[in-house]
C-alpha atoms as a PDB file:
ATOM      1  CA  UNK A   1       2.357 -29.790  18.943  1.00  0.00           C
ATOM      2  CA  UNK A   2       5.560 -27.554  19.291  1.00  0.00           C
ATOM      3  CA  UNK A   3       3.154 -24.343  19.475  1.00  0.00           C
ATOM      4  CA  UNK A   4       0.809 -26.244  21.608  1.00  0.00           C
ATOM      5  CA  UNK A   5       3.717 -26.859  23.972  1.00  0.00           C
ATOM      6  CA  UNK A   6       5.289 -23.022  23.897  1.00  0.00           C
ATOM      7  CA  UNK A   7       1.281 -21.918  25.048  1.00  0.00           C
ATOM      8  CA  UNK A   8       1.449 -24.296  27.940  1.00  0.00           C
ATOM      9  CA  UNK A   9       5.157 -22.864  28.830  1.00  0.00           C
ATOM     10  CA  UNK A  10       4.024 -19.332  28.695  1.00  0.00           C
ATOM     11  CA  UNK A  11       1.094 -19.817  30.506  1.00  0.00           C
ATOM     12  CA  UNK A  12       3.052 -21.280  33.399  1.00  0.00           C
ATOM     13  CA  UNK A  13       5.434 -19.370  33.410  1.00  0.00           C
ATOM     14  CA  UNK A  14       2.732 -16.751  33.873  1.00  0.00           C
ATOM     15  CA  UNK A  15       0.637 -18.257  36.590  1.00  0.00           C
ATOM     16  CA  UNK A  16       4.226 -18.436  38.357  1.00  0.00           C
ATOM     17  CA  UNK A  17       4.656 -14.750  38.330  1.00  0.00           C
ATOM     18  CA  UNK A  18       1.715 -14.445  39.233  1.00  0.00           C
ATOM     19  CA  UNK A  19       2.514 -16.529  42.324  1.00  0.00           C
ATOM     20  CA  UNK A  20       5.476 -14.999  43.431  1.00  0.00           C
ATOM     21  CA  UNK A  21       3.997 -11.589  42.952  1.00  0.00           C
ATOM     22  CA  UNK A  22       0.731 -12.522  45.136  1.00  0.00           C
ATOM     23  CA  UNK A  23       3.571 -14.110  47.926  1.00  0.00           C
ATOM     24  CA  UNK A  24       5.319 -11.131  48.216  1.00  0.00           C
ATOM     25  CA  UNK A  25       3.109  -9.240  48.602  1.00  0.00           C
ATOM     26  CA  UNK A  26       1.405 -11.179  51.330  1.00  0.00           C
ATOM     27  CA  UNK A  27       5.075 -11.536  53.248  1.00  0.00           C
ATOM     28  CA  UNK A  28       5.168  -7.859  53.138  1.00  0.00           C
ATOM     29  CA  UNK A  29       2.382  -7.013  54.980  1.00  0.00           C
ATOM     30  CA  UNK A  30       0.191  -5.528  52.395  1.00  0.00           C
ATOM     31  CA  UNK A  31      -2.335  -3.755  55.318  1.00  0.00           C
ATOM     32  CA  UNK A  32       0.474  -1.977  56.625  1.00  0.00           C
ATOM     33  CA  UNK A  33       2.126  -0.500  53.561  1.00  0.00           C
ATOM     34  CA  UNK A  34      -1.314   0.146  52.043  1.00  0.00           C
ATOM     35  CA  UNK A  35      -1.905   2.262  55.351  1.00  0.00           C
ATOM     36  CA  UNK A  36       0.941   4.319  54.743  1.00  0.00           C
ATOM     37  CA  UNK A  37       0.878   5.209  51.193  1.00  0.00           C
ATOM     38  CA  UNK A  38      -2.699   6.078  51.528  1.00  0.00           C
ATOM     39  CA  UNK A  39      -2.142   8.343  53.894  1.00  0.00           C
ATOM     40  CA  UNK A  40       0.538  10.013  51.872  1.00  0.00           C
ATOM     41  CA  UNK A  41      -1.161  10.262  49.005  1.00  0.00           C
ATOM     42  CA  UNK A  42      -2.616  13.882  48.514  1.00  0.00           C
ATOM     43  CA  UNK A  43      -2.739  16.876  46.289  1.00  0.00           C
ATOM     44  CA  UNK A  44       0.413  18.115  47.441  1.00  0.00           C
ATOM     45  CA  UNK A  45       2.317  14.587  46.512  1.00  0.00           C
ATOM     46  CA  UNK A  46       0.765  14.078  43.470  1.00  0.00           C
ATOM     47  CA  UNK A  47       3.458  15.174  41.230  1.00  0.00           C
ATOM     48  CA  UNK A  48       6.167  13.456  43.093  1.00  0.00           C
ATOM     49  CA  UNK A  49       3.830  10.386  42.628  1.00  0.00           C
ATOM     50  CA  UNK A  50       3.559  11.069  38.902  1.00  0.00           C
ATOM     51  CA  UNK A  51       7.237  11.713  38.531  1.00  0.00           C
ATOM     52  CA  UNK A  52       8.495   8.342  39.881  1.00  0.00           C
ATOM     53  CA  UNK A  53       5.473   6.645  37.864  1.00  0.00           C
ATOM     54  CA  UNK A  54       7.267   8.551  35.203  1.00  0.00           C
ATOM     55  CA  UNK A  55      10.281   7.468  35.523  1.00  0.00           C
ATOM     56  CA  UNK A  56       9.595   3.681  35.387  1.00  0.00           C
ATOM     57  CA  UNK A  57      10.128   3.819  31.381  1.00  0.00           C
ATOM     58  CA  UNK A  58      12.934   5.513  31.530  1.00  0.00           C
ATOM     59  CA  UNK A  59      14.685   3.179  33.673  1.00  0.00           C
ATOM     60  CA  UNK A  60      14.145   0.444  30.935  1.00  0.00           C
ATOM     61  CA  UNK A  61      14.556   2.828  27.849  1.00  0.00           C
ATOM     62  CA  UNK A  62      17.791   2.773  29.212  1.00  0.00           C
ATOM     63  CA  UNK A  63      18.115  -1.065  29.827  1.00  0.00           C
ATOM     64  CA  UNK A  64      16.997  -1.341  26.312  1.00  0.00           C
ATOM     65  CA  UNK A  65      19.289   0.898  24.947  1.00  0.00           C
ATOM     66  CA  UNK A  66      22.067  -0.894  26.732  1.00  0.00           C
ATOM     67  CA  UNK A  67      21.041  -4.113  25.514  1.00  0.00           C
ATOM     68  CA  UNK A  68      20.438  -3.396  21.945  1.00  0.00           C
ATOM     69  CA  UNK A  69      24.396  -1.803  21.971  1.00  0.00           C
ATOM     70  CA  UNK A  70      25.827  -5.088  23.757  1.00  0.00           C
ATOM     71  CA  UNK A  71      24.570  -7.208  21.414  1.00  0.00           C
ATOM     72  CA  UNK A  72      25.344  -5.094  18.081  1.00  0.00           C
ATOM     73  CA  UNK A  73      28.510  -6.513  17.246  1.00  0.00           C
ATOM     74  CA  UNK A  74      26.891  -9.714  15.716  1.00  0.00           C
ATOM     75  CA  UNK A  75      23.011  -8.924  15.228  1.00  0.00           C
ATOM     76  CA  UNK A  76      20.523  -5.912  14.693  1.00  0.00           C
ATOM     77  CA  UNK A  77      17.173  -5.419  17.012  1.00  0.00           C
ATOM     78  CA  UNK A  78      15.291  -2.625  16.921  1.00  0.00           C
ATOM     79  CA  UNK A  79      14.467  -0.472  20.226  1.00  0.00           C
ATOM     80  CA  UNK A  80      10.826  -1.485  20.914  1.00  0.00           C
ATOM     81  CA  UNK A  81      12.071  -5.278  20.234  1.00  0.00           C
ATOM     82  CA  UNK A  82      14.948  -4.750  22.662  1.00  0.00           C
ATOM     83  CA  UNK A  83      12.830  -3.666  25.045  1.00  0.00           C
ATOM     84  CA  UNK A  84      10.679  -6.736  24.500  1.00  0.00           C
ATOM     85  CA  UNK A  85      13.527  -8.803  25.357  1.00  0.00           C
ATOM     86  CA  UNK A  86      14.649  -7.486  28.338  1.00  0.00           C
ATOM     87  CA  UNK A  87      11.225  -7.374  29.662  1.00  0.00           C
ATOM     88  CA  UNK A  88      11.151 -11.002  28.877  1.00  0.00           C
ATOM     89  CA  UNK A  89      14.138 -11.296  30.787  1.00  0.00           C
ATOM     90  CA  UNK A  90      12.459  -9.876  33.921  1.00  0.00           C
ATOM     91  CA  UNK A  91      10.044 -12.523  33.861  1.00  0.00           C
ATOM     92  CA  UNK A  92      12.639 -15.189  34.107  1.00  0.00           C
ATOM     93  CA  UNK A  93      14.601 -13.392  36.724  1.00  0.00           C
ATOM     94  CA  UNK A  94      11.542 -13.184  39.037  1.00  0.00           C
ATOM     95  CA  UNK A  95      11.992 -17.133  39.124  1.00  0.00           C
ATOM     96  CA  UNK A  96      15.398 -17.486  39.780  1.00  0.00           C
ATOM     97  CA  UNK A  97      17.783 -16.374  42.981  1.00  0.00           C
ATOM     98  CA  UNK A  98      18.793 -12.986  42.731  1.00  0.00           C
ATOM     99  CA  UNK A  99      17.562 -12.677  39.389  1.00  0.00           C
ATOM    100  CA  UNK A 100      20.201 -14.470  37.869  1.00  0.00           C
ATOM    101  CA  UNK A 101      17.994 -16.143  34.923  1.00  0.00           C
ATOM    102  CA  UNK A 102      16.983 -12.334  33.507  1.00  0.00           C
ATOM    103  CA  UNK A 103      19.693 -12.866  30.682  1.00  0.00           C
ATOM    104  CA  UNK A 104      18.762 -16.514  30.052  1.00  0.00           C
ATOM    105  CA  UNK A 105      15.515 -14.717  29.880  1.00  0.00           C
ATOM    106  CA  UNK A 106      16.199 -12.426  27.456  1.00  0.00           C
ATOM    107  CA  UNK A 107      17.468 -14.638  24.811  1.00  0.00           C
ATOM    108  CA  UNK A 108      14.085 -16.286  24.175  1.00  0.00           C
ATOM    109  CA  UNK A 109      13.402 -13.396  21.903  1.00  0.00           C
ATOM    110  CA  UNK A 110      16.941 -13.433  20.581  1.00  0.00           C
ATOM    111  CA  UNK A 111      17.560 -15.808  17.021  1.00  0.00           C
ATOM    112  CA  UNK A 112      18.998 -18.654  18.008  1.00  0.00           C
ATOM    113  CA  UNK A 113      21.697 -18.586  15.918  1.00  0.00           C
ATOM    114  CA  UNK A 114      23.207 -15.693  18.200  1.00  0.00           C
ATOM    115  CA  UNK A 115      22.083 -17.081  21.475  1.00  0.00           C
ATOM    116  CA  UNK A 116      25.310 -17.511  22.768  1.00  0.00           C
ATOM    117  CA  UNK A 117      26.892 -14.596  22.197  1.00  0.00           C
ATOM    118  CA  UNK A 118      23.546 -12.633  23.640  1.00  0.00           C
ATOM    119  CA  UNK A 119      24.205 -14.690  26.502  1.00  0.00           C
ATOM    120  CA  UNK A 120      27.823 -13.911  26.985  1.00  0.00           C
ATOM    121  CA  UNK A 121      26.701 -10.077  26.179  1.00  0.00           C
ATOM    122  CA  UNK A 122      23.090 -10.433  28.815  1.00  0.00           C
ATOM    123  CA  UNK A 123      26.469 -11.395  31.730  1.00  0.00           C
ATOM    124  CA  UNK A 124      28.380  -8.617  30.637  1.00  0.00           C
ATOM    125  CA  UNK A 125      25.312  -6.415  31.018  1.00  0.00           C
ATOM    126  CA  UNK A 126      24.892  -7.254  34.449  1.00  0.00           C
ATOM    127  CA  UNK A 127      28.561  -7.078  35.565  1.00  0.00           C
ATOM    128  CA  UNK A 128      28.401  -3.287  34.676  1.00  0.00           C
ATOM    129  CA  UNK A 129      25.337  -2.968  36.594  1.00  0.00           C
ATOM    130  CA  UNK A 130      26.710  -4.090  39.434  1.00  0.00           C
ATOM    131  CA  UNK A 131      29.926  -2.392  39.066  1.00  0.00           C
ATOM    132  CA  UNK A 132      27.522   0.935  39.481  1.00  0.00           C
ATOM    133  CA  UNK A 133      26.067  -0.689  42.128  1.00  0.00           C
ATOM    134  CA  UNK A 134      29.246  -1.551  44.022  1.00  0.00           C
ATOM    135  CA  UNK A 135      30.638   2.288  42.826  1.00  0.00           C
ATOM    136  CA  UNK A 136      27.802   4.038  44.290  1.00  0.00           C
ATOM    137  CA  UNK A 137      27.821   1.586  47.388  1.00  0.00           C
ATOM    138  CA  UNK A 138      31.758   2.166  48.317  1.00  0.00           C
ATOM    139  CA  UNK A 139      30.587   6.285  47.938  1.00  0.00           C
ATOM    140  CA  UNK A 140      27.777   5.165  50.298  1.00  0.00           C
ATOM    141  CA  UNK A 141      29.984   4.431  52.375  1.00  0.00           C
ATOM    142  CA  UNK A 142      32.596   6.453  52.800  1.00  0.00           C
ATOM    143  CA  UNK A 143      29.760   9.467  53.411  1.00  0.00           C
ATOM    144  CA  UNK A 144      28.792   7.180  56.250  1.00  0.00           C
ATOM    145  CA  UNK A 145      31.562   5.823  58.029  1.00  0.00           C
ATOM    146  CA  UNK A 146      33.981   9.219  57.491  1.00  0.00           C
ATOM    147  CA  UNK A 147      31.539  11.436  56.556  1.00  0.00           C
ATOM    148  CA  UNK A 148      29.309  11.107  59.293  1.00  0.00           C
ATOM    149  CA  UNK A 149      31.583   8.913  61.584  1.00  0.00           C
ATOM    150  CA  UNK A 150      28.667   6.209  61.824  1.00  0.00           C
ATOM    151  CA  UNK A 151      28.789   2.478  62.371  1.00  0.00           C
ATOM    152  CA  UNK A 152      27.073   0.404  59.490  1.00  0.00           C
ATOM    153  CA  UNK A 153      27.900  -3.156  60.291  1.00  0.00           C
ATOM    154  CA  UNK A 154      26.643  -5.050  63.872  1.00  0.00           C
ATOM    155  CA  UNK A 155      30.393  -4.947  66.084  1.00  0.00           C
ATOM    156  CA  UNK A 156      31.889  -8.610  65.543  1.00  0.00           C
ATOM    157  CA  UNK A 157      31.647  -7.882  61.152  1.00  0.00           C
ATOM    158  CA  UNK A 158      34.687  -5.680  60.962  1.00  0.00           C
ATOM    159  CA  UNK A 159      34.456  -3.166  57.971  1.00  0.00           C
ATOM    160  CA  UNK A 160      37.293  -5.151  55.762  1.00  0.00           C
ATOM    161  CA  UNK A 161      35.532  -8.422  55.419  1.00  0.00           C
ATOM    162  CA  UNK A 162      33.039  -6.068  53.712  1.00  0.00           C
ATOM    163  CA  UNK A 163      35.436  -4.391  51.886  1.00  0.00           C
ATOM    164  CA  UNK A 164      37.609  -7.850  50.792  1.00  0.00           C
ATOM    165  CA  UNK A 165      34.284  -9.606  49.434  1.00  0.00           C
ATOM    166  CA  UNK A 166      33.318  -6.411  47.515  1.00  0.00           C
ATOM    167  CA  UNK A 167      36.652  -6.232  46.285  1.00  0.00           C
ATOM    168  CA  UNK A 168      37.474  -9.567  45.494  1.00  0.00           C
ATOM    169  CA  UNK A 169      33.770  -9.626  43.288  1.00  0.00           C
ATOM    170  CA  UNK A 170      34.298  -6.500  41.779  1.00  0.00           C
ATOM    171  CA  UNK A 171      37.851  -7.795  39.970  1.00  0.00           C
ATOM    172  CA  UNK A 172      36.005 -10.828  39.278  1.00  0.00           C
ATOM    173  CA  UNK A 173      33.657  -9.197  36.912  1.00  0.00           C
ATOM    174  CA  UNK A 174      36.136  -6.372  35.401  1.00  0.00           C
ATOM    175  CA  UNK A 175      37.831  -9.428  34.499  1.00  0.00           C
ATOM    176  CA  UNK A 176      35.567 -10.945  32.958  1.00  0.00           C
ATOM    177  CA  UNK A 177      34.360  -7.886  31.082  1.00  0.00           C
ATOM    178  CA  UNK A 178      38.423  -7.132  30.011  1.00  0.00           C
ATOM    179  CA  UNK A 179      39.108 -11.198  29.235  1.00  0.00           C
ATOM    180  CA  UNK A 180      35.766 -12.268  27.625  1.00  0.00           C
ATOM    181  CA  UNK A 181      37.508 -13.221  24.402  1.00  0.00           C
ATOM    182  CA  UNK A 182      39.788 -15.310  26.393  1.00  0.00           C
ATOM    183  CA  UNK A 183      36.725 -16.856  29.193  1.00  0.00           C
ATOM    184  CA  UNK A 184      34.563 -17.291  26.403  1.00  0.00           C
ATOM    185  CA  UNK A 185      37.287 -19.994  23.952  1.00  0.00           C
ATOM    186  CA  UNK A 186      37.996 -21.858  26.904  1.00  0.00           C
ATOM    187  CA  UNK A 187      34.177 -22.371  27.944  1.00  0.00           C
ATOM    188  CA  UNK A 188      33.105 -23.059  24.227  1.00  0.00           C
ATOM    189  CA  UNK A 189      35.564 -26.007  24.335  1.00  0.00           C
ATOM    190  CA  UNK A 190      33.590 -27.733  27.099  1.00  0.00           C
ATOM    191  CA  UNK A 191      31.695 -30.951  25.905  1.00  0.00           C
ATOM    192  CA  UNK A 192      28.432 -29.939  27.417  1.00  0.00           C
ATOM    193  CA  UNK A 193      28.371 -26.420  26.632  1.00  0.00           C
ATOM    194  CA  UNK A 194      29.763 -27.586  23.397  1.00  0.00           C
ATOM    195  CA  UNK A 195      26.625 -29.456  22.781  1.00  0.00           C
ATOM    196  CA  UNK A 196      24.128 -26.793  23.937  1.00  0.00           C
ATOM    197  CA  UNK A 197      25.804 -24.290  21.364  1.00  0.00           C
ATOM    198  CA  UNK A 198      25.121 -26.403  18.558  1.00  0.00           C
ATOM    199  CA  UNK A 199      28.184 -25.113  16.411  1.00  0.00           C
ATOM    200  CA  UNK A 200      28.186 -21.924  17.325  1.00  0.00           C
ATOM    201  CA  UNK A 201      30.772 -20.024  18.050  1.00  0.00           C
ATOM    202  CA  UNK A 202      30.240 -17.497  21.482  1.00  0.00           C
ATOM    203  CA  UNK A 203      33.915 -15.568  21.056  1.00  0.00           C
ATOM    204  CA  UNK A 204      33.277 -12.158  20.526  1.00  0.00           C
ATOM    205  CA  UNK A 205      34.488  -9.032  22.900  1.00  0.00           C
ATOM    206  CA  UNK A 206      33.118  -5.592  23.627  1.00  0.00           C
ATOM    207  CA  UNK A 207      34.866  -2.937  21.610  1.00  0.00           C
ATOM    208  CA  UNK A 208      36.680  -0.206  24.110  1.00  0.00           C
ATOM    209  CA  UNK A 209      33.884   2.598  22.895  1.00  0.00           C
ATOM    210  CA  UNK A 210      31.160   0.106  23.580  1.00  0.00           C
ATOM    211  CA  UNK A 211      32.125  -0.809  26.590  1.00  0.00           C
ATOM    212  CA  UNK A 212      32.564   2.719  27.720  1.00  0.00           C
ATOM    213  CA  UNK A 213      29.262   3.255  26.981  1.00  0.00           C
ATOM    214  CA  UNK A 214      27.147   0.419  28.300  1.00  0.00           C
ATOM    215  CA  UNK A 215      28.754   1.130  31.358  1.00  0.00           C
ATOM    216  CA  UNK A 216      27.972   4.978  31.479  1.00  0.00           C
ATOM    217  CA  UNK A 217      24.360   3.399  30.569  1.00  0.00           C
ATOM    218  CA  UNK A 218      24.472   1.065  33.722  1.00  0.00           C
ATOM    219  CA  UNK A 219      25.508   4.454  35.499  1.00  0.00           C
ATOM    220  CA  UNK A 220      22.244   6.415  34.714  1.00  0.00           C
ATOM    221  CA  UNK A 221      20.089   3.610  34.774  1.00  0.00           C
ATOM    222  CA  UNK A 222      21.370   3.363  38.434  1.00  0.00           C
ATOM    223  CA  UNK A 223      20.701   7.141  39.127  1.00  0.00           C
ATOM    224  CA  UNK A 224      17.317   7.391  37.679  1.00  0.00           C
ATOM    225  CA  UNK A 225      16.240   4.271  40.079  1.00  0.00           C
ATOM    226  CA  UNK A 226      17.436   5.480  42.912  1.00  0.00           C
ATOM    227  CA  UNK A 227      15.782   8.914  42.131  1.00  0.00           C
ATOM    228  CA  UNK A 228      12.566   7.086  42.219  1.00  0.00           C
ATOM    229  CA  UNK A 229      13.808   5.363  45.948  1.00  0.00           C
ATOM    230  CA  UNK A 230      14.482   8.748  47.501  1.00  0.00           C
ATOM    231  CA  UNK A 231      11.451  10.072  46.123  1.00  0.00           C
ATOM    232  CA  UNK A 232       9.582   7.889  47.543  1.00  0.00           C
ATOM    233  CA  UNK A 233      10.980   7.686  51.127  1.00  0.00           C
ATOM    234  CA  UNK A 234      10.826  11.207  51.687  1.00  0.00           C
ATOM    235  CA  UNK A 235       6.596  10.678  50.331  1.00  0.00           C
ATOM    236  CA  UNK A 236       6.096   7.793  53.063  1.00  0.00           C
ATOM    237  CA  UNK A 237       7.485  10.109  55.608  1.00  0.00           C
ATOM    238  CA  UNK A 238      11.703   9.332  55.864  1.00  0.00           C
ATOM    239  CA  UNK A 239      12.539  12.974  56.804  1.00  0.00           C
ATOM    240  CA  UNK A 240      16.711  13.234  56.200  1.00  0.00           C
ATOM    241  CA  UNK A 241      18.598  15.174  53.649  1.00  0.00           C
ATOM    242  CA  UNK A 242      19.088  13.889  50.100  1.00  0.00           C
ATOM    243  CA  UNK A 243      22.718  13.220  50.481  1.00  0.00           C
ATOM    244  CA  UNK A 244      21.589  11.081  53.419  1.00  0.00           C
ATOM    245  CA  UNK A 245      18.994   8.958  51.614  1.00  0.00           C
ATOM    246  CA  UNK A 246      20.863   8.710  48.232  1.00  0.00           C
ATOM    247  CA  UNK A 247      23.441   7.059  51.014  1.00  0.00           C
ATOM    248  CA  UNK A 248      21.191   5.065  52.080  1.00  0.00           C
ATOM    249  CA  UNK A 249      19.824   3.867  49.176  1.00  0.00           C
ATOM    250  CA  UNK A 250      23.245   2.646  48.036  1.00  0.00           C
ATOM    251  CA  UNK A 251      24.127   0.405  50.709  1.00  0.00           C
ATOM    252  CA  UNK A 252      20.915  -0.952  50.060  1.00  0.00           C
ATOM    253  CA  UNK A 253      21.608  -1.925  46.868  1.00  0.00           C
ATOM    254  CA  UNK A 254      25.166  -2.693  47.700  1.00  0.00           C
ATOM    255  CA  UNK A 255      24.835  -5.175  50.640  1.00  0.00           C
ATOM    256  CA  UNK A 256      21.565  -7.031  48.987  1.00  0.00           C
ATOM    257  CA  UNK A 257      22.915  -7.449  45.817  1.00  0.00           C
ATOM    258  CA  UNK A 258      25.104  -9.472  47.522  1.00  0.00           C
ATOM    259  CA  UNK A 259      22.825 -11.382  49.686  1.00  0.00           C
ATOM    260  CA  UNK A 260      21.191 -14.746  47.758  1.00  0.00           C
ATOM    261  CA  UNK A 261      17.577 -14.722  47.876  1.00  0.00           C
ATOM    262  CA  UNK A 262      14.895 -15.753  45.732  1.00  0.00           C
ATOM    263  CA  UNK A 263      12.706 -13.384  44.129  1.00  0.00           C
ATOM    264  CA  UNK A 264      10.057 -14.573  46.773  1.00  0.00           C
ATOM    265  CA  UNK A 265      11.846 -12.949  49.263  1.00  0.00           C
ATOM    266  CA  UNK A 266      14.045  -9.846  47.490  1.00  0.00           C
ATOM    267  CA  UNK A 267      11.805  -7.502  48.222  1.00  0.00           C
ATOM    268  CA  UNK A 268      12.174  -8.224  52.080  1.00  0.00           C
ATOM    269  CA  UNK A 269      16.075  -8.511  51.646  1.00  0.00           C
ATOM    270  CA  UNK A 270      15.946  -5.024  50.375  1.00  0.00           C
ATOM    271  CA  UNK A 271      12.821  -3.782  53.260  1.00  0.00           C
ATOM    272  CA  UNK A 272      15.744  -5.014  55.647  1.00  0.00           C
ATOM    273  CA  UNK A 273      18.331  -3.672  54.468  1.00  0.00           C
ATOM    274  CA  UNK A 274      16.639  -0.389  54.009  1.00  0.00           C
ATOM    275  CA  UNK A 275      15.582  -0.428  57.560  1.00  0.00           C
ATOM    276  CA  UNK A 276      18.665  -0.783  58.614  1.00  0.00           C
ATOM    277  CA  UNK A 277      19.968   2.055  57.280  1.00  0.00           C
ATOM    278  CA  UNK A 278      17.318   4.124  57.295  1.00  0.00           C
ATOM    279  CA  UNK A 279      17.335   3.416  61.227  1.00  0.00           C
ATOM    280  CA  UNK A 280      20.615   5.855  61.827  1.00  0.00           C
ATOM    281  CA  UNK A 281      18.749   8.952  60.178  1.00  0.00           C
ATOM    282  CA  UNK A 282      14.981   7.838  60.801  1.00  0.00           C
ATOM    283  CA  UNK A 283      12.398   5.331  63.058  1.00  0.00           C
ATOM    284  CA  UNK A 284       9.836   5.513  59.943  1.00  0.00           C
ATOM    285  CA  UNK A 285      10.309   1.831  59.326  1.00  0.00           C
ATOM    286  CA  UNK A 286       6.515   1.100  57.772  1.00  0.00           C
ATOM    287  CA  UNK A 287       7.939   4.271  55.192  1.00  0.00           C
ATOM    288  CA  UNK A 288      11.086   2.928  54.479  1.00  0.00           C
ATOM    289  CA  UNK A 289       9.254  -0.981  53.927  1.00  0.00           C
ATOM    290  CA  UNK A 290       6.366   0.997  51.727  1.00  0.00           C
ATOM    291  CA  UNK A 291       9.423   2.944  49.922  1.00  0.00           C
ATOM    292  CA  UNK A 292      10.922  -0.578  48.601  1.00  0.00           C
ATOM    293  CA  UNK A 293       7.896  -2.451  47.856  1.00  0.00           C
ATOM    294  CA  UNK A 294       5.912   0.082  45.634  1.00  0.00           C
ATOM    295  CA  UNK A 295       9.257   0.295  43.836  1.00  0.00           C
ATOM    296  CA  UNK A 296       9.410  -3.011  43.422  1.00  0.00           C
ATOM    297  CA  UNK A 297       5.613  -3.244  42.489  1.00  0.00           C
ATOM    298  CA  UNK A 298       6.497  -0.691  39.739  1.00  0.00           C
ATOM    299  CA  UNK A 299       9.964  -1.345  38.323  1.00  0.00           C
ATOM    300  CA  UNK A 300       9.395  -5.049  38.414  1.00  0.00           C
ATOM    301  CA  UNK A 301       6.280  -6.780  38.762  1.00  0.00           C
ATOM    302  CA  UNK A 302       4.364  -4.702  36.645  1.00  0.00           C
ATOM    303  CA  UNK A 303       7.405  -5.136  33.704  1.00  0.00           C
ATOM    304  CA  UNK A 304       7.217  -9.213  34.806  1.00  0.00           C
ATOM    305  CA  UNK A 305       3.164  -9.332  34.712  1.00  0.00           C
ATOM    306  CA  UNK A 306       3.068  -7.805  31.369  1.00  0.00           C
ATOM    307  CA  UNK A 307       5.837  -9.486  29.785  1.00  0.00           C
ATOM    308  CA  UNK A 308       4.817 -12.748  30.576  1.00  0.00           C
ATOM    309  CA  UNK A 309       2.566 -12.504  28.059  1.00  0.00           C
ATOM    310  CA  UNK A 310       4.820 -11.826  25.328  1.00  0.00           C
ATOM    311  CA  UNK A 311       5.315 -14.197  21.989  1.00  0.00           C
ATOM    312  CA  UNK A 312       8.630 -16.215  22.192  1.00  0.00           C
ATOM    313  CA  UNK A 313       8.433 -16.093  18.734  1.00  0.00           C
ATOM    314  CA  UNK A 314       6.240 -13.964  17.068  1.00  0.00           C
ATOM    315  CA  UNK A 315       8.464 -12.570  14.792  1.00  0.00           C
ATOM    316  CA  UNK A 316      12.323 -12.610  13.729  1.00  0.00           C
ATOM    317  CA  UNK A 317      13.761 -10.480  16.270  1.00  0.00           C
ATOM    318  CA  UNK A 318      17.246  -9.839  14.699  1.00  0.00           C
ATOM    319  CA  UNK A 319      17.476  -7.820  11.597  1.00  0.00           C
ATOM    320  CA  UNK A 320      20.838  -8.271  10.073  1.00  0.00           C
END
């Protein structure tokens, strides 16, 4: 019965995917954006294409890597079962707002002995990743408003409010990634979470050196994506200078990350965002919307369509 029930769960959760992959794409205007990669799809692009296809793995190498060194302080995975797990995750996060449920995600694959803790450790993941995302945002920025004198918010949001709510959740999460010994005792003691735990204890805090380097992990992770986002811009037609798009492309990731949305609709948060700021170097919009959804198509869906396929439990996952 219990295995019947886990095929039934994975199948739904598959046909949901599914679902929100076939919506999207319908809400982006698939015509259009078909239209415009066609047409910039030739000899001469082929190797750009290539490169950002080539890139894809890399970008979750490099998740995997990060993963598999958050969690090593109380269990052992392997890299290819890492990866598993935070593909997993992706699945889950296409289903939630803003991805939020990618670490709940990723701890179906995880014992359950050390659930906890990988959940704790999934949070921590993403704090750092939006750290680089707020870092590369603020440089974003700066480029833009003293750099190039321009004016990135409509005239009645002044530029502090931006800066205040960045602030204010960027000292939120070092917190949380300097206290999580502390956080995680008081939220242990809670009678609910309590029960979900089961007995287990979720106190545990990243070492100084593993900190250090799941954040410079989030950092390159962030760089190689991006890569692939200017790539493809400038393929679809955005004519600006590097520095210009790499600008661009962080204050799309800045101001969306900060937007709520369902997955249904992140890929037109982003297409917004992006045309936007694309707007002050470019009128390409149909580029800049084809630029964000074949990413998207590529660093996510694909990752989500394959992985919801994956055993829950196949196999032990930790090896201690």
């Amino acid at each position: 019965m219990r295995k019947r029930i886990q095929i039934g769960l994975r199948i739904f959760i598959a046909i949901a995917a599914y679902t929100f992959i076939a919506v999207k794409i319908g809400l982006s205007g698939i015509a259009k954006i078909l239209d415009v990669v066609v047409s910039s799809f030739s000899s001469d692009n082929l190797l750009w294409f290539v490169l950002v296809i080539a890139l894809m793995p890399m970008v979750w190498a490099l998740e995997a890597v990060k993963w598999r060194e958050a969690i090593s302080s109380f269990t052992r995975i392997t890299f290819v079962r890492s990866w598993r797990s935070v593909w997993y995750g992706v699945v889950a996060g296409q289903l939630t707002p803003n991805r939020i449920g990618e670490p709940v995600g990723r701890l179906a694959l995880i014992d359950e002995e050390v659930r906890g803790k990988a959940g704790v450790a999934a949070v921590l993941c993403s704090f750092t990743q939006q750290i680089t995302t707020v870092l590369f945002g603020l440089i974003g920025i700066g480029w833009w408003v003293w750099g190039k004198g321009f004016s990135l918010l409509p005239a009645a949001i002044p530029l502090w409010i931006a800066f205040l709510v960045i602030g204010l959740c960027v000292g939120i999460m070092f917190w949380g990634l300097f206290y999580t010994k502390s956080i995680t005792h008081w939220v242990e003691r809670i009678g609910w979470v309590k029960k979900i735990l089961s007995g287990e204890s979720i106190e545990f805090n990243f070492c100084c050196s593993t900190l250090i380097l799941v954040q410079l992990l989030s950092i390159c992770r962030y760089l190689v994506f991006s890569t692939q986002y200017v790539i493809l811009l400038k393929l679809f037609g955005v004519n600006a200078s590097l520095i210009d798009l790499y600008a661009v492309v962080g204050l799309t990731y800045l101001f969306s990350s900060f937007i709520p949305s369902f997955s249904v609709g992140e890929v037109g948060v982003k297409a917004g965002f992006i045309i936007w700021f694309v707007g002050m170097v470019s009128s390409n919009v149909a580029g800049a919307t084809a630029a964000s959804f074949v990413l998207w198509m590529l660093n996510l869906a694909v990752p989500a369509l394959i992985a919801a396929w994956f055993k829950w439990r196949g196999e032990r996952i930790s090896e201690k």
